[in-house]
Protein backbone atom coordinates (compact mmCIF):
# COMPACT_ATOMS: atom_id res chain seq x y z
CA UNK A 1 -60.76 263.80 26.20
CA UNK A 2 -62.20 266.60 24.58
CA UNK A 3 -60.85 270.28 25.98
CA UNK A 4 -62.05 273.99 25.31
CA UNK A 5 -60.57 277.15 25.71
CA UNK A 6 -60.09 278.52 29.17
CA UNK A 7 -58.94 282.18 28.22
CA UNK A 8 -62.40 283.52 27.00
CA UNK A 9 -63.94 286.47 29.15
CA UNK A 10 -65.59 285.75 32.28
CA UNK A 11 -69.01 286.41 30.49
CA UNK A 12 -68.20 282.91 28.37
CA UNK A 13 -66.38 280.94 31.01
CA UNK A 14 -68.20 277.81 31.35
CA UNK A 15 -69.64 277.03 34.51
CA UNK A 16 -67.64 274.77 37.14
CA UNK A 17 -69.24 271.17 37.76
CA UNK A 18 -69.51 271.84 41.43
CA UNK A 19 -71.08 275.25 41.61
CA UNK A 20 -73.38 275.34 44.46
CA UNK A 21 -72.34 271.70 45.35
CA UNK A 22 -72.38 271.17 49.35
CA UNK A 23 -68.39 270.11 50.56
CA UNK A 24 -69.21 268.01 53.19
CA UNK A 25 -71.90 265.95 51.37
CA UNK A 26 -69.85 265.40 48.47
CA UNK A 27 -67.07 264.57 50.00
CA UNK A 28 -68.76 262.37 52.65
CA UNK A 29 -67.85 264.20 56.12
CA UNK A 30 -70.43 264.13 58.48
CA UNK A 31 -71.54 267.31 60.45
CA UNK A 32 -74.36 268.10 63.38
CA UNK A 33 -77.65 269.23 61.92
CA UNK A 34 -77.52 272.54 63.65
CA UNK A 35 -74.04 273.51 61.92
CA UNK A 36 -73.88 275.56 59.08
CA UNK A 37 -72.27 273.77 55.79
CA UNK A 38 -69.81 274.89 53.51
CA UNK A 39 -70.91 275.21 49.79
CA UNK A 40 -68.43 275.97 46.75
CA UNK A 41 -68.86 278.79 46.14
CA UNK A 42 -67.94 280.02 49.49
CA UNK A 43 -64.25 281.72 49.88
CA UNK A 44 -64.14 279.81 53.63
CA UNK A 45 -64.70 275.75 54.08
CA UNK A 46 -65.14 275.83 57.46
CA UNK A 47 -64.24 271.62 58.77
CA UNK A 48 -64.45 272.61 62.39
CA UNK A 49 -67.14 270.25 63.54
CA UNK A 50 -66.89 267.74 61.40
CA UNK A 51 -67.34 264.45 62.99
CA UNK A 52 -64.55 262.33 63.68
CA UNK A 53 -61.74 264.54 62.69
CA UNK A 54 -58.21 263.26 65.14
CA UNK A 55 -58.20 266.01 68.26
CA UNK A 56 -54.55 266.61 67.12
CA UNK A 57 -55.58 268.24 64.05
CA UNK A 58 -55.53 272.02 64.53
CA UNK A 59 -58.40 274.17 64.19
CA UNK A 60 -56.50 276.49 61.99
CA UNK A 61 -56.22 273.26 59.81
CA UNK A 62 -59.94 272.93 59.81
CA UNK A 63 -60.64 276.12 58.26
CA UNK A 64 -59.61 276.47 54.05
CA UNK A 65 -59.32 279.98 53.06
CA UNK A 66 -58.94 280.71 49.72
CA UNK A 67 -58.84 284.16 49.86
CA UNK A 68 -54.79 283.51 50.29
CA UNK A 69 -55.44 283.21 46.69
CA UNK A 70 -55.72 286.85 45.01
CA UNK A 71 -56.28 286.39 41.29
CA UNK A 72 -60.29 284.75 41.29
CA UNK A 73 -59.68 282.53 38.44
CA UNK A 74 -56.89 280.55 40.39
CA UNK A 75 -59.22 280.93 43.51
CA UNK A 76 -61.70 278.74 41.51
CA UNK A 77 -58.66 276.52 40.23
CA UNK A 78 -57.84 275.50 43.37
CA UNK A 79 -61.55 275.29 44.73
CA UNK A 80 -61.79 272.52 42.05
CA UNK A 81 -58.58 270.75 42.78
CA UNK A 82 -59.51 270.36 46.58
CA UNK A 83 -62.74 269.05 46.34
CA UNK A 84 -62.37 266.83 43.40
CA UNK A 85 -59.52 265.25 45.64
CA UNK A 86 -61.86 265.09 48.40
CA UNK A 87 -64.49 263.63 46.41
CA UNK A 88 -63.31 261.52 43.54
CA UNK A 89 -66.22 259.59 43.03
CA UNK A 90 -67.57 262.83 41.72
CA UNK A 91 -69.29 262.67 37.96
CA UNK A 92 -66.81 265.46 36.49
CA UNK A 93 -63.48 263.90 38.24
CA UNK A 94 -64.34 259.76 37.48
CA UNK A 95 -63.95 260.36 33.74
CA UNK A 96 -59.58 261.84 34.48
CA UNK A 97 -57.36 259.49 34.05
CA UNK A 98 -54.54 260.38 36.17
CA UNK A 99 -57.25 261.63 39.38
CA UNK A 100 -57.04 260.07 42.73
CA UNK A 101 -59.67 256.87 43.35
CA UNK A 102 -59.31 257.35 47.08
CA UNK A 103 -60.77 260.52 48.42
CA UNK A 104 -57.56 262.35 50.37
CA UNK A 105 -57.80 263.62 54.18
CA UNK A 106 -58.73 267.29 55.22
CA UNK A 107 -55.09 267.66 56.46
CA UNK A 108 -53.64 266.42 52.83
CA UNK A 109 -56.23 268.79 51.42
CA UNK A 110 -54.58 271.47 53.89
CA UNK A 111 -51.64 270.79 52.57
CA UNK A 112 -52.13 271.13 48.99
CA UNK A 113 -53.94 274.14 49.33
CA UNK A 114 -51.32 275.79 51.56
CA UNK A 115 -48.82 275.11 48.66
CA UNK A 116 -51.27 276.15 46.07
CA UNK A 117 -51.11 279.94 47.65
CA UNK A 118 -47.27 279.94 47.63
CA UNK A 119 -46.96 278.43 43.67
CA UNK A 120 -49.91 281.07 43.08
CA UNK A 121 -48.05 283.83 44.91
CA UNK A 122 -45.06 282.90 42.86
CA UNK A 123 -46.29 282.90 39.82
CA UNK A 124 -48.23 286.55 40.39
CA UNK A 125 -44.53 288.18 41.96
CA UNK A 126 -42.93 286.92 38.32
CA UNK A 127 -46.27 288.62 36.38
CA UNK A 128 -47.19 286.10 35.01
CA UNK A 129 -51.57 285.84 34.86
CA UNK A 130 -52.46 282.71 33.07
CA UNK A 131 -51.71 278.95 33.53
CA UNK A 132 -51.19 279.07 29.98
CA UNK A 133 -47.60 280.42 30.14
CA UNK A 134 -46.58 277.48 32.51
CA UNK A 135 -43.65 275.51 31.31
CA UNK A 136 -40.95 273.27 32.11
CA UNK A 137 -38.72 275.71 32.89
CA UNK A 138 -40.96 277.67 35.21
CA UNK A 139 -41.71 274.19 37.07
CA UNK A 140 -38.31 273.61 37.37
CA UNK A 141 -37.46 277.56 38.52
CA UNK A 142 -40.17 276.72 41.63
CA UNK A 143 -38.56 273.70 41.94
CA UNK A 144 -35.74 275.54 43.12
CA UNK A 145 -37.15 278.13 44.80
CA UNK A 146 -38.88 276.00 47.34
CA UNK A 147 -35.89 273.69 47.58
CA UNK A 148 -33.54 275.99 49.03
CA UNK A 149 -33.54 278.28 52.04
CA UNK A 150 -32.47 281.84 51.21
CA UNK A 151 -31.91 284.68 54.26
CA UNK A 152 -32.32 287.97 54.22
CA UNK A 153 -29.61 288.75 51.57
CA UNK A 154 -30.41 286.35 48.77
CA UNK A 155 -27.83 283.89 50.10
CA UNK A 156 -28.72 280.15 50.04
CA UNK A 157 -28.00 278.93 53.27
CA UNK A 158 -29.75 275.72 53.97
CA UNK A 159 -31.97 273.05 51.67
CA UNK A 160 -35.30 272.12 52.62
CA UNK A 161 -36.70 268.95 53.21
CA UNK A 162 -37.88 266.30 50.76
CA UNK A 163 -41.35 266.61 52.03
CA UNK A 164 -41.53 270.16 50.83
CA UNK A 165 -39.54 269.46 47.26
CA UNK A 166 -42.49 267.03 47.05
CA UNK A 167 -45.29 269.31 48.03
CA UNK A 168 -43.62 271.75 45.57
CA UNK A 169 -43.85 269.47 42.68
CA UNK A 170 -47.28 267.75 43.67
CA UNK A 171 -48.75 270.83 43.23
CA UNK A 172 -48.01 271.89 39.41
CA UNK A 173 -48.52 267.71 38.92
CA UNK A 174 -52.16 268.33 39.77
CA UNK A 175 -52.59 271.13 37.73
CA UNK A 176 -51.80 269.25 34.89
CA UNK A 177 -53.62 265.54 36.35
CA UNK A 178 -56.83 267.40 36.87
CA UNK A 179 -56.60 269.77 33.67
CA UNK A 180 -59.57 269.22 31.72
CA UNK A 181 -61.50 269.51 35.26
CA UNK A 182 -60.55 273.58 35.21
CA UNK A 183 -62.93 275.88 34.23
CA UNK A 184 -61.22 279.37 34.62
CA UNK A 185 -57.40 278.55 33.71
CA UNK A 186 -55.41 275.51 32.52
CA UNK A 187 -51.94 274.91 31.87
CA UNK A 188 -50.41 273.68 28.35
CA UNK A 189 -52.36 270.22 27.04
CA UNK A 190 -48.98 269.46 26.90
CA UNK A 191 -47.52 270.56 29.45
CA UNK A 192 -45.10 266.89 30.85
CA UNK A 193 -43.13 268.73 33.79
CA UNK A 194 -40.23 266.33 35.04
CA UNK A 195 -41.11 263.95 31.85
CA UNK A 196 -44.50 262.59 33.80
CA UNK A 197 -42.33 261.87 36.63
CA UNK A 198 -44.13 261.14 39.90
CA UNK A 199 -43.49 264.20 43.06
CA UNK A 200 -42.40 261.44 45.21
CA UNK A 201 -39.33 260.92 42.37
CA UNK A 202 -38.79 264.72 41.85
CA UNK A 203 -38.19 265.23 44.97
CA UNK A 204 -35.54 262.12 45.53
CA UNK A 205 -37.95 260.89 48.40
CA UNK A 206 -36.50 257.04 49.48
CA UNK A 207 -38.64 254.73 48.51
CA UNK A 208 -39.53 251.84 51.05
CA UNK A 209 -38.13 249.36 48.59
CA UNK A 210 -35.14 250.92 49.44
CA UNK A 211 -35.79 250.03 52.82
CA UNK A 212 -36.97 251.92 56.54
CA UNK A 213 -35.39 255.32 57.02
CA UNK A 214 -35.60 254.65 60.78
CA UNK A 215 -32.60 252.09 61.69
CA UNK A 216 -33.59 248.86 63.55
CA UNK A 217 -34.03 248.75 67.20
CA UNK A 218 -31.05 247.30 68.84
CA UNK A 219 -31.30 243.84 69.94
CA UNK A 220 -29.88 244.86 73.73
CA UNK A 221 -32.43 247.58 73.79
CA UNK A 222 -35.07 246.20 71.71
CA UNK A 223 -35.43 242.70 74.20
CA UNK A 224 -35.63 244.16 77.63
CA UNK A 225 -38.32 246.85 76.63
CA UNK A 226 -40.29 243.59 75.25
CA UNK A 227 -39.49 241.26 78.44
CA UNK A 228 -41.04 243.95 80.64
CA UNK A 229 -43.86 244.84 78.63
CA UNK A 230 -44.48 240.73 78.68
CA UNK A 231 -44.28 241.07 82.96
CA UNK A 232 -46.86 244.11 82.73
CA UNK A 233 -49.75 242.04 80.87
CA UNK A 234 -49.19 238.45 82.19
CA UNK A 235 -48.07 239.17 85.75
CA UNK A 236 -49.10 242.37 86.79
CA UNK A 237 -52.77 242.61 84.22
CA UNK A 238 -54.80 239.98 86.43
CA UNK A 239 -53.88 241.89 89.69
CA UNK A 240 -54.78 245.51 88.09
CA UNK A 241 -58.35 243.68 86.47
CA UNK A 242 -59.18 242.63 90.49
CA UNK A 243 -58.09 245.64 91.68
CA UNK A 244 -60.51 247.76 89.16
CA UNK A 245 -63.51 245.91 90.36
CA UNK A 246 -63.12 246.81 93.38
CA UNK A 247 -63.52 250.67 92.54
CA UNK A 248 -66.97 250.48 93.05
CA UNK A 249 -66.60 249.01 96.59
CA UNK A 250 -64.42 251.60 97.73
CA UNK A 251 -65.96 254.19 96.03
CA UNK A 252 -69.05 253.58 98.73
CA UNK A 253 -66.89 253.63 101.43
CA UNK A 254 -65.39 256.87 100.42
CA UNK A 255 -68.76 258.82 100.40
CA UNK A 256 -69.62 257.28 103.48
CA UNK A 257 -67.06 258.27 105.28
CA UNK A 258 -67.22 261.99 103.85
CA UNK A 259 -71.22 261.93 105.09
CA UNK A 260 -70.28 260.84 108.57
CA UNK A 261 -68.28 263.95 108.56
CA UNK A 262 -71.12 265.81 107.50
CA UNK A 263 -73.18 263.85 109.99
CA UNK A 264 -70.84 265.50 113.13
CA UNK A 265 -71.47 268.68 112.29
CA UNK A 266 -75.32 268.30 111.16
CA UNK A 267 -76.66 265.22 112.77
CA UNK A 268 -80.31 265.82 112.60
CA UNK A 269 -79.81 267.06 108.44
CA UNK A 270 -77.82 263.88 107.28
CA UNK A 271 -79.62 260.85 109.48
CA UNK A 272 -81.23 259.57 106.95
CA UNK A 273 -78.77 259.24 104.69
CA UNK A 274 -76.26 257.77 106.75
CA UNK A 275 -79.03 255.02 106.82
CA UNK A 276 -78.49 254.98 103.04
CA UNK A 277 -75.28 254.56 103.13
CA UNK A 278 -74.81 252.05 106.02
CA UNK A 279 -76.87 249.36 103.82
CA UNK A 280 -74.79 250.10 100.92
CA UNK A 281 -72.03 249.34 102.47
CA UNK A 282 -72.88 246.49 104.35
């Protein structure tokens, strides 16, 4: 595919695919009518009442700000990045080879975009400006950075997770997946951190070929949790199905009762609907 020059002044920088585009149609996420929609070009996707998001996402993770982002040309970088991964049936993201086919959740988006300000941040503390200058040795200097934990002195006292060595690496992967999708900056053409590896493999994540993290369930454990689950449906479900339709039964009783109390203290006010009641019951 055909590339051009990203490092022309902002007067000639060609114009990003999905100015103006509306998120949430794009990316198929369905929102009230009365609720304001995010657009591109917006610094804040607000996801808050999207419909159908899990109620254990948090709101916090609802909202992308990409004003965590200083440098406006990496702003736009990552604007790009998110929703082509949100939307990769998009015209400008079909024609990448290496782009996602299935559109990725809001909290995966989250996630990449949270990373996106710390590799950004990074690269801005070192002063370095342009993608351009990214090579393998930077990658594997971040790398490093996010796979240890350092304390207040410098020291390295702990190592961070795989998940995190793999968020580390996924990001600078996309940057160079999703190059010719950039409009403001772009890494190297040829640019091959970890030789093309994926960031599942740079970070040493196990594989389930390799087999479950999670050891099996022992057997003396594993068959008397079954055995009573087995008693709760087939002895104990019919009872608890006879015993829910009678709710509605005892329900009527129940507010009968509570107007007969009523009724002593206010018998001329509540005669009538004692009535009511009575022939409910009965």
């Amino acid at each position: 595919m055909t590339s051009t020059s990203v490092t022309t002044a902002p007067s000639t920088q060609p114009r990003s695919p999905f100015t103006g585009a509306d998120i949430c149609h794009e990316a198929g996420l369905a929102l009230p009518d009365s609720t304001s929609r995010p657009v591109f070009d917006d610094d804040l996707w607000d996801f808050t009442d999207v419909v159908g998001l899990p109620v254990q996402m948090a709101l916090y993770r609802r909202r992308f700000d990409f004003t965590t982002i200083d440098d406006p040309r990496w702003r736009l970088v990552v604007k790009e990045l998110i929703l082509a991964l949100l939307a990769p049936n998009h015209d400008a993201v079909v024609r990448l080879p290496r782009a996602y086919r299935t559109p990725l959740h809001l909290t995966s988006c989250y996630n990449r975009l949270y990373e996106a300000g710390r590799f950004f941040g990074w690269l801005a503390q070192r002063g370095i400006t342009t993608l351009a200058a990214l090579d393998t040795h930077l990658c594997e200097e971040y790398l490093a950075f996010r796979r240890y934990v350092i304390d207040s002195h410098g020291a390295v006292v702990g190592e961070q997770s795989p998940g995190v060595r793999r968020a580390a690496a996924q990001i600078i992967v996309d940057l160079v997946d999703y190059r010719d999708l950039f409009t403001a900056d772009r890494v190297p053409a040829d640019l091959r951190p970890w030789g093309g590896a994926t960031a599942s493999a740079v970070a040493e994540m196990q594989c389930g070929r390799q087999g479950n993290k999670t050891p099996a369930v022992p057997g003396d454990v594993l068959q008397p949790m079954l055995a009573a689950a087995l008693h709760l449906v087939q002895i104990l479900g019919p009872h608890v199905v006879e015993l829910n339709e009678q709710i509605p039964f005892l329900h009527a009783i129940v507010v009968f009762h509570i107007h007969m109390r009523h009724l002593s203290r206010h018998p001329r006010r509540h005669r009538s609907h004692v009535a009511i009641h009575i022939s409910i019951v009965s």
